[in-house]
C-alpha atoms as a PDB file:
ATOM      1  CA  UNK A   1      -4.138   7.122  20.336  1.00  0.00           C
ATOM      2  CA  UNK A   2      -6.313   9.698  18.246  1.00  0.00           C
ATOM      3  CA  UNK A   3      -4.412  12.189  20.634  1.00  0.00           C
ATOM      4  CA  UNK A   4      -1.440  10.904  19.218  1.00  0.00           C
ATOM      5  CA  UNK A   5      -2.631  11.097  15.688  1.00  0.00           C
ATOM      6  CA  UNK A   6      -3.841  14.415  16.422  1.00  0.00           C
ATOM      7  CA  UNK A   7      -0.690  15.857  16.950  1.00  0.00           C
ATOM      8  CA  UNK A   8       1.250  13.740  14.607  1.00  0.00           C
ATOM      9  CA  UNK A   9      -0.839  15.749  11.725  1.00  0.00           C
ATOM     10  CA  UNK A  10      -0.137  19.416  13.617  1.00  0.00           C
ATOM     11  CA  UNK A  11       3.751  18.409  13.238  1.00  0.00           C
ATOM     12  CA  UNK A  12       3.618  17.092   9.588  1.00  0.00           C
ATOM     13  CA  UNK A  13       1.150  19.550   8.228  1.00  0.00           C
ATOM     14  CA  UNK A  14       3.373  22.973   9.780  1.00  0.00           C
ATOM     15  CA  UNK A  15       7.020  21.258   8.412  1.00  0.00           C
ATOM     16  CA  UNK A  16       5.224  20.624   5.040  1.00  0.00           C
ATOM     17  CA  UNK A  17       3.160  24.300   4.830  1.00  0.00           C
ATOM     18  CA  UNK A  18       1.417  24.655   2.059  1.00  0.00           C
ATOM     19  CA  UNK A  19       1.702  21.687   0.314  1.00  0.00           C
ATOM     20  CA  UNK A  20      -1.264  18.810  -0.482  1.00  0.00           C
ATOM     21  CA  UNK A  21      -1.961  17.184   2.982  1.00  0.00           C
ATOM     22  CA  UNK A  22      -1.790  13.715   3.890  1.00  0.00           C
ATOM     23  CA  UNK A  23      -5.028  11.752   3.193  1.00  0.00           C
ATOM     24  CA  UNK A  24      -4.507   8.750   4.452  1.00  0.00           C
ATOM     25  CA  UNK A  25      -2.285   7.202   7.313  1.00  0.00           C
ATOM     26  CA  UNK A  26      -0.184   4.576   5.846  1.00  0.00           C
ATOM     27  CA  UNK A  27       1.562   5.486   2.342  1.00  0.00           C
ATOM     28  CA  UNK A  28       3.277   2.230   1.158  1.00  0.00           C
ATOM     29  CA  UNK A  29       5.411   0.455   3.742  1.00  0.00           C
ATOM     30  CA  UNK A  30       6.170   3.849   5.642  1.00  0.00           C
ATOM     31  CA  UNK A  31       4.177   6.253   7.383  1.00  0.00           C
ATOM     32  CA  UNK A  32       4.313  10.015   6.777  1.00  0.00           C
ATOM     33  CA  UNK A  33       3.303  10.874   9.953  1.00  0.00           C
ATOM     34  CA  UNK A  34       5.856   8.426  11.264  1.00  0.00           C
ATOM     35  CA  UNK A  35       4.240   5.922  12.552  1.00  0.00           C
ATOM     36  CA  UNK A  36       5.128   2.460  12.460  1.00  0.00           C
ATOM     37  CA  UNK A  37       2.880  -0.477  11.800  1.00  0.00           C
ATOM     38  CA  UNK A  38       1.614  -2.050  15.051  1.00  0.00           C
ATOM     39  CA  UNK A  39       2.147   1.890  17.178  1.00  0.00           C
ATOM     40  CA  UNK A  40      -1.147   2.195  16.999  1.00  0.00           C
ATOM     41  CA  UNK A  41      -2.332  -1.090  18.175  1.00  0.00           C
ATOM     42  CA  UNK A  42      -4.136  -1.506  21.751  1.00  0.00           C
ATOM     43  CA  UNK A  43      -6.467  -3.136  23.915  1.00  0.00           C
ATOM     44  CA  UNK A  44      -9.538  -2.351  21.632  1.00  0.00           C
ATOM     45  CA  UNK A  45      -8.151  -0.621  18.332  1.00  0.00           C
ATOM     46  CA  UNK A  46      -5.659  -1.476  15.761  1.00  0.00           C
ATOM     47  CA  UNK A  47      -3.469   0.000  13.147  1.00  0.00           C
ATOM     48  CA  UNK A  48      -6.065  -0.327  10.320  1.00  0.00           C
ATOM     49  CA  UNK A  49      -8.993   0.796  12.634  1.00  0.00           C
ATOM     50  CA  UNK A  50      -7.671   4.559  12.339  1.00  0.00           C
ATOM     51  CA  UNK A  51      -7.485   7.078   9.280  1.00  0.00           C
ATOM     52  CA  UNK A  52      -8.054  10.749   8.949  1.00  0.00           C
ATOM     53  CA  UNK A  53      -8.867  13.125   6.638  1.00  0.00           C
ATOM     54  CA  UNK A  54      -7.291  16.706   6.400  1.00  0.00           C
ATOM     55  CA  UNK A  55      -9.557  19.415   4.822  1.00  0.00           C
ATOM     56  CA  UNK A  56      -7.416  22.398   5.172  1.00  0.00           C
ATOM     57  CA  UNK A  57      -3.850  23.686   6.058  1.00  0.00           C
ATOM     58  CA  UNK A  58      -4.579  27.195   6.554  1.00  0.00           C
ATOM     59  CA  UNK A  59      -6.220  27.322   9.070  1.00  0.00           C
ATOM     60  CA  UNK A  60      -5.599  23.399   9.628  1.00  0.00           C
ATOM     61  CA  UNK A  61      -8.720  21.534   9.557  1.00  0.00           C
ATOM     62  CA  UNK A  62      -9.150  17.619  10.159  1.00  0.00           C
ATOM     63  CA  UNK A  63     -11.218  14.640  11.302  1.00  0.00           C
ATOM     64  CA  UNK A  64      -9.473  11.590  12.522  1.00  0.00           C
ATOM     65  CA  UNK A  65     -12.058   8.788  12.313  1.00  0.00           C
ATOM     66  CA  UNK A  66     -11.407   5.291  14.679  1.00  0.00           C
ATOM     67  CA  UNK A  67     -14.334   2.162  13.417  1.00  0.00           C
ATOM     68  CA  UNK A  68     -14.673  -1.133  15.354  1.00  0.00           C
ATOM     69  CA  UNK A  69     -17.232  -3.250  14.419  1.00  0.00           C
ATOM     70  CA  UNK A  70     -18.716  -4.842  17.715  1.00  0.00           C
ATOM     71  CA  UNK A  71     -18.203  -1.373  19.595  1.00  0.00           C
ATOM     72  CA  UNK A  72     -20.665   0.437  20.828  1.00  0.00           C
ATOM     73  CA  UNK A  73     -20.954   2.971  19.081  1.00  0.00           C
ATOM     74  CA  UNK A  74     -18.901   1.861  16.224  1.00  0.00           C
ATOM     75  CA  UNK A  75     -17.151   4.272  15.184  1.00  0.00           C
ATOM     76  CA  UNK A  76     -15.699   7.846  17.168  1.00  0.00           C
ATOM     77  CA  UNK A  77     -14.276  11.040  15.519  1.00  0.00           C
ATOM     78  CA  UNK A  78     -11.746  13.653  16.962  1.00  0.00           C
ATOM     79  CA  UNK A  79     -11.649  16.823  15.048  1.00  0.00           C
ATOM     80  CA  UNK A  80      -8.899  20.092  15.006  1.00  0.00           C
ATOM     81  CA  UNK A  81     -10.839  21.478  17.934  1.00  0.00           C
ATOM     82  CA  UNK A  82     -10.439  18.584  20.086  1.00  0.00           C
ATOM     83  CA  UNK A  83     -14.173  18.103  19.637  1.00  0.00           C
ATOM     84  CA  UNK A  84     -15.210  14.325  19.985  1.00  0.00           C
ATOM     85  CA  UNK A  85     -18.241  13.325  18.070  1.00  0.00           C
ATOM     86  CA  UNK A  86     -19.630  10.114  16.889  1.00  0.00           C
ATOM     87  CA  UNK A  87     -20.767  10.408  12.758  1.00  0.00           C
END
């Protein structure tokens, strides 16, 4: 899913250029990244365990960030590079 996400921000971030990026992943009742609620929902995450946070558009620079409580480890991070880390 943080694949998913991962590309989602690639697409949105080169059709809107230079423009503020997205900070988080539900705005309102839609999605900018287009998304809809429940996409995102699997055996052991849901919707409202993902958000990112995009630091630059030029070059494009990002963390998407999943938490579960009761995981171990908690929480897992995917980064521009395709880097996983754990914060």
């Amino acid at each position: 899913m943080m694949g998913t996400i991962s590309i989602s921000i690639k697409a949105y971030c080169a059709g809107i250029g230079t423009v503020t990026p997205p900070q988080s992943l539900w705005l309102d009742d839609a999605n900018s990244l287009g998304f809809a609620k429940g996409d995102l929902t699997g055996a052991f995450f849901d919707d409202n365990d993902f958000s990112f946070n995009v630091t630059g558009i030029d070059p494009l620079t990002y963390i998407i960030t999943a938490t579960k409580p009761g995981l171990f480890p908690p929480q897992y991070q995917l980064d521009d590079e395709g880097q996983w880390t754990l914060p």
